[in-house]
Protein backbone atom coordinates (compact mmCIF):
# COMPACT_ATOMS: atom_id res chain seq x y z
CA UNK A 1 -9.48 -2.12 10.11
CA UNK A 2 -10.22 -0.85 6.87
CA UNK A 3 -14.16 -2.65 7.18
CA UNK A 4 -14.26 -0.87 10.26
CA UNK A 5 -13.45 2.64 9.25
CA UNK A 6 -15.50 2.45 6.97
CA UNK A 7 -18.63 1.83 8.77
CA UNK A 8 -20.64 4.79 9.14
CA UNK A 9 -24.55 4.98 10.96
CA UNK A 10 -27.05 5.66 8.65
CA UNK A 11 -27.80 7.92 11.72
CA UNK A 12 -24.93 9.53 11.70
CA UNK A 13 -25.15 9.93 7.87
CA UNK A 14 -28.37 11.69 8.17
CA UNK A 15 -28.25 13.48 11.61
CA UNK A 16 -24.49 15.00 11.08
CA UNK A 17 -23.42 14.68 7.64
CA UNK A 18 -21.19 11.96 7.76
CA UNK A 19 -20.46 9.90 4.46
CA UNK A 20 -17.45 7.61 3.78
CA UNK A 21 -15.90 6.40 0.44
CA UNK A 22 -12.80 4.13 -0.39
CA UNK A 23 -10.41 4.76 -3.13
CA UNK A 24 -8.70 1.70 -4.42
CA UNK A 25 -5.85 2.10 -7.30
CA UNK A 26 -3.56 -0.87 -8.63
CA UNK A 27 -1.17 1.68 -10.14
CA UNK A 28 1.05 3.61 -7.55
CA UNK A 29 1.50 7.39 -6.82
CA UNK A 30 4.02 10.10 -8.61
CA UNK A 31 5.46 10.15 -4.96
CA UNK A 32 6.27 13.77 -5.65
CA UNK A 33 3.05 14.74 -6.69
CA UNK A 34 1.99 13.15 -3.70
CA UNK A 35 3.75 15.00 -1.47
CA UNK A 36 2.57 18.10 -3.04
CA UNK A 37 -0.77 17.29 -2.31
CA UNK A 38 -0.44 16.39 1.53
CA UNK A 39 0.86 19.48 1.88
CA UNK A 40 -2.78 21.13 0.52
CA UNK A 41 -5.70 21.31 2.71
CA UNK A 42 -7.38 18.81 0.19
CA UNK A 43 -8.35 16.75 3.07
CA UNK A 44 -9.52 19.67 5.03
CA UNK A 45 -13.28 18.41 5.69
CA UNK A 46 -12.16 15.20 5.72
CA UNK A 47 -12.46 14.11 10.05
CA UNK A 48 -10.87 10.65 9.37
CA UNK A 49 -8.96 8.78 7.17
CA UNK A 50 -6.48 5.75 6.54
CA UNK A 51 -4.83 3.08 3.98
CA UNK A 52 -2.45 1.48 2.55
CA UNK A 53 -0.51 3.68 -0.29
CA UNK A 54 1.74 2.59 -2.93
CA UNK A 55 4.47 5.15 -4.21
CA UNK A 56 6.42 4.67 -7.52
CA UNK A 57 9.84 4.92 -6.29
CA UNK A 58 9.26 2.04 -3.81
CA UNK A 59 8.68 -1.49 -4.23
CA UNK A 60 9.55 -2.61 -1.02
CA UNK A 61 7.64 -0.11 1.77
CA UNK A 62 3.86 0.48 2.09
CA UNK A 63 3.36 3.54 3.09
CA UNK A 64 0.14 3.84 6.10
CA UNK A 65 -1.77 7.25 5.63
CA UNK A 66 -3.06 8.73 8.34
CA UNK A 67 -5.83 12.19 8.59
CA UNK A 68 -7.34 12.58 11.78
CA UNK A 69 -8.50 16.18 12.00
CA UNK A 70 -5.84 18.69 10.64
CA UNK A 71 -3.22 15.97 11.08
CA UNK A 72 -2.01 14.30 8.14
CA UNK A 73 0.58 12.12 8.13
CA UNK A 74 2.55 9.25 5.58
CA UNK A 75 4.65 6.98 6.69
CA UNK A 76 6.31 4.12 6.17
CA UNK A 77 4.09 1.21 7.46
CA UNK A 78 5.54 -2.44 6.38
CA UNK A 79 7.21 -4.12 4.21
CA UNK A 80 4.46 -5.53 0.69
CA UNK A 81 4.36 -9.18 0.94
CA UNK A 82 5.31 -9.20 -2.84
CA UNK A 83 8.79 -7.62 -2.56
CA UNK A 84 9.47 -10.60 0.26
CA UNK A 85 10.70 -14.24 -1.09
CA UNK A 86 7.50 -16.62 -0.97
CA UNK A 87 9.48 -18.97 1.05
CA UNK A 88 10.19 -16.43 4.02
CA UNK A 89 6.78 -15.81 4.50
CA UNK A 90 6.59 -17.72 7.16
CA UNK A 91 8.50 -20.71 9.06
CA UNK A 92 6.81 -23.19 7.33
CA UNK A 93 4.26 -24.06 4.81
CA UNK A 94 1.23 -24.02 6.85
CA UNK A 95 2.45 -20.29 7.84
CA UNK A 96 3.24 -19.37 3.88
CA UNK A 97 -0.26 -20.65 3.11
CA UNK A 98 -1.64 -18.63 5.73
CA UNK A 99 -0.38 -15.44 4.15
CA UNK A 100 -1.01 -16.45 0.83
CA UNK A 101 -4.72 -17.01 1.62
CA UNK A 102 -5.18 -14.01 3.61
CA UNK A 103 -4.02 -12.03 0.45
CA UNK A 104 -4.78 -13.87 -2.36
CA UNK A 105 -8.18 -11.78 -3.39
CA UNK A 106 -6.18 -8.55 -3.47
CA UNK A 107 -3.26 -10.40 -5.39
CA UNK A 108 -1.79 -8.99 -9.17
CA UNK A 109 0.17 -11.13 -10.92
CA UNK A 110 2.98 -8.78 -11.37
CA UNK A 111 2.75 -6.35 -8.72
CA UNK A 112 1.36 -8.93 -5.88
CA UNK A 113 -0.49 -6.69 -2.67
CA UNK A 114 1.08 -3.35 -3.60
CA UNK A 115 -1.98 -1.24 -4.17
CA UNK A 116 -3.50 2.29 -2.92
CA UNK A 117 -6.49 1.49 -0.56
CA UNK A 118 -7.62 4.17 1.17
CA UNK A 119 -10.76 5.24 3.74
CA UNK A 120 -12.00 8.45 3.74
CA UNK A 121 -14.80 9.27 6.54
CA UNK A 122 -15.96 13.23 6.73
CA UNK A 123 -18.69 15.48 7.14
CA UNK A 124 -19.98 17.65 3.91
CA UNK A 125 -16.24 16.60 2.40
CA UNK A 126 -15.92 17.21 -1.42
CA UNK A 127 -15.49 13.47 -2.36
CA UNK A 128 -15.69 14.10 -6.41
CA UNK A 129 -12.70 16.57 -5.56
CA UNK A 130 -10.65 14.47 -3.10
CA UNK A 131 -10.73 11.38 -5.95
CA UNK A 132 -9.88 14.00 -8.73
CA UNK A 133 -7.10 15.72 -6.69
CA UNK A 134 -5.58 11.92 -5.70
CA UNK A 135 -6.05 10.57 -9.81
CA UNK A 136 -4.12 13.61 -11.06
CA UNK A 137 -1.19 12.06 -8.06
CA UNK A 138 -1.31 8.83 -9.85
CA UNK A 139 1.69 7.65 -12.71
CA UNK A 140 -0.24 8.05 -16.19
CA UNK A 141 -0.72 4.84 -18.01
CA UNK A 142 2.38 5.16 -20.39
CA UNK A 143 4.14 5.53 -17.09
CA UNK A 144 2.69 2.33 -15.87
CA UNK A 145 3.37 0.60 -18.89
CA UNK A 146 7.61 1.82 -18.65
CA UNK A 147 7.70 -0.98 -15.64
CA UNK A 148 9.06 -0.48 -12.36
CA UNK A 149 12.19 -0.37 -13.21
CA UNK A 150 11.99 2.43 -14.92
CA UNK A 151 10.61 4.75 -12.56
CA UNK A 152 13.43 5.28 -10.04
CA UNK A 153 15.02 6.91 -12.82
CA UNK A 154 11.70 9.39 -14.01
CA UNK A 155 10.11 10.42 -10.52
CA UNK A 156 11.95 12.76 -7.70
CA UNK A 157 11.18 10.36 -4.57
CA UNK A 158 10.88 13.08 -1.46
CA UNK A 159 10.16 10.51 1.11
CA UNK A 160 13.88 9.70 1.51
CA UNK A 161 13.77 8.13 5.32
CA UNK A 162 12.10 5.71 3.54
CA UNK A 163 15.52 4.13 2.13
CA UNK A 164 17.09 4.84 4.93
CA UNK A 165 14.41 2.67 6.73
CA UNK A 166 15.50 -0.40 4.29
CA UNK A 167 18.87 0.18 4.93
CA UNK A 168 18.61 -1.47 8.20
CA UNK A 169 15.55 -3.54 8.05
CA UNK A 170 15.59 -7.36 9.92
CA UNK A 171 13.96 -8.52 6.26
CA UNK A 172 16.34 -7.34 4.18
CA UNK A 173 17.98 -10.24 3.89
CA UNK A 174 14.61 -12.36 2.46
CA UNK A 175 13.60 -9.23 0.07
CA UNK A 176 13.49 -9.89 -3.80
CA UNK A 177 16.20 -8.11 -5.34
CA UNK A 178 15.69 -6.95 -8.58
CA UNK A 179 13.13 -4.48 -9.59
CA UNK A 180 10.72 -5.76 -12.68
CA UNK A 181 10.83 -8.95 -11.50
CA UNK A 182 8.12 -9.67 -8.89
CA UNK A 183 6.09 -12.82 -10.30
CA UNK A 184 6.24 -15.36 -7.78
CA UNK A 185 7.92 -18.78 -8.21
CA UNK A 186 5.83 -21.61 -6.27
CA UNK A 187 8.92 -23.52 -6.46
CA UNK A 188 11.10 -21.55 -4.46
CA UNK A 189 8.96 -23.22 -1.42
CA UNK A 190 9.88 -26.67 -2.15
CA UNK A 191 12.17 -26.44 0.25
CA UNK A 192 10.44 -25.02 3.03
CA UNK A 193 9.58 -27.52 5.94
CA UNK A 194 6.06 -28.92 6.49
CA UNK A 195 4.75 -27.92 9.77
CA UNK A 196 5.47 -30.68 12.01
CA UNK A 197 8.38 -32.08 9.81
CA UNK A 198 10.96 -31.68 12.95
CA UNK A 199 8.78 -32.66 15.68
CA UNK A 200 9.85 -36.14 15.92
């Protein structure tokens, strides 16, 4: 979806104004600063937008942005791959491959598919100011560099139905369970059945 939204008509480019850009960050959001800033009219010329966003304070959701119009909305979307045990990605290892592939080019060796990727599509929108206004959102580098495990205890996390959303989530069981410690461990799938390994 994200190749889609972001195809705009030359047409439309040059007959209404239209322009699109993506914003891509490997380093999450101050989630309060965040919130801040949805509640701005920063995205006020902005006619459509949506992505994937990454807050501090939360390793397990991804949060889905949504702006269509004046409506702006964050939510919680999924669950990152990387905060899920390798070997319950799927029900075997032609499944687990599967998912690996499909996210291996977006894949950090720490922080797995947690990322802020983001599609903005608008007419005469301000796109040096939306970046500027989103960067100032983001953790600074020393921040970054305190680890995850750190940052529960700096940032104020406002999106609190979040937790309450993990509380009761049918994955909880298969998440990874402490914070800092997201490399993946091939070996943990050794045991996971080959495809047609119970079929006879």
């Amino acid at each position: 979806w994200i190749e889609e939204l972001s195809k705009v008509h030359n047409s439309e480019i040059d007959e209404y104004g239209f322009s699109s850009f993506t914003y891509k960050k490997r380093k999450p959001f101050n989630p309060q600063k965040l919130f801040d800033l949805l509640s701005t009219k920063v995205f006020k010329e902005v006619v459509r937008a949506k992505g994937y966003v990454w807050t501090a304070t939360n390793q397990y959701v991804c949060g889905m942005l949504n702006v269509v119009g004046d409506i702006c909305t964050l939510e919680a979307n999924n669950i990152w791959w990387a905060a899920i045990r390798k070997s319950k990605w799927g029900d075997n290892k032609k499944e687990i491959k599967m998912v690996e592939d499909s996210v291996k080019d977006i894949w950090d060796p720490v922080y797995g598919d947690r990322r802020i990727e983001l599609v903005f599509i608008g007419q005469t929108m301000n796109r040096d100011e939306i970046i500027q206004k989103l960067d100032e959102c983001l953790i600074t580098d020393e921040e970054f560099a305190a680890g995850d495990w750190k940052w529960k205890e700096i940032f104020t996390d406002p999106f609190t139905e979040w937790e309450l959303m993990l509380k009761n989530h049918p994955l909880k069981a298969n998440f990874k369970e402490k914070d800092g410690e997201w490399e993946d461990d091939d070996s943990e799938c050794e045991d996971v059945e080959d495809e047609n390994e119970n079929d006879n």
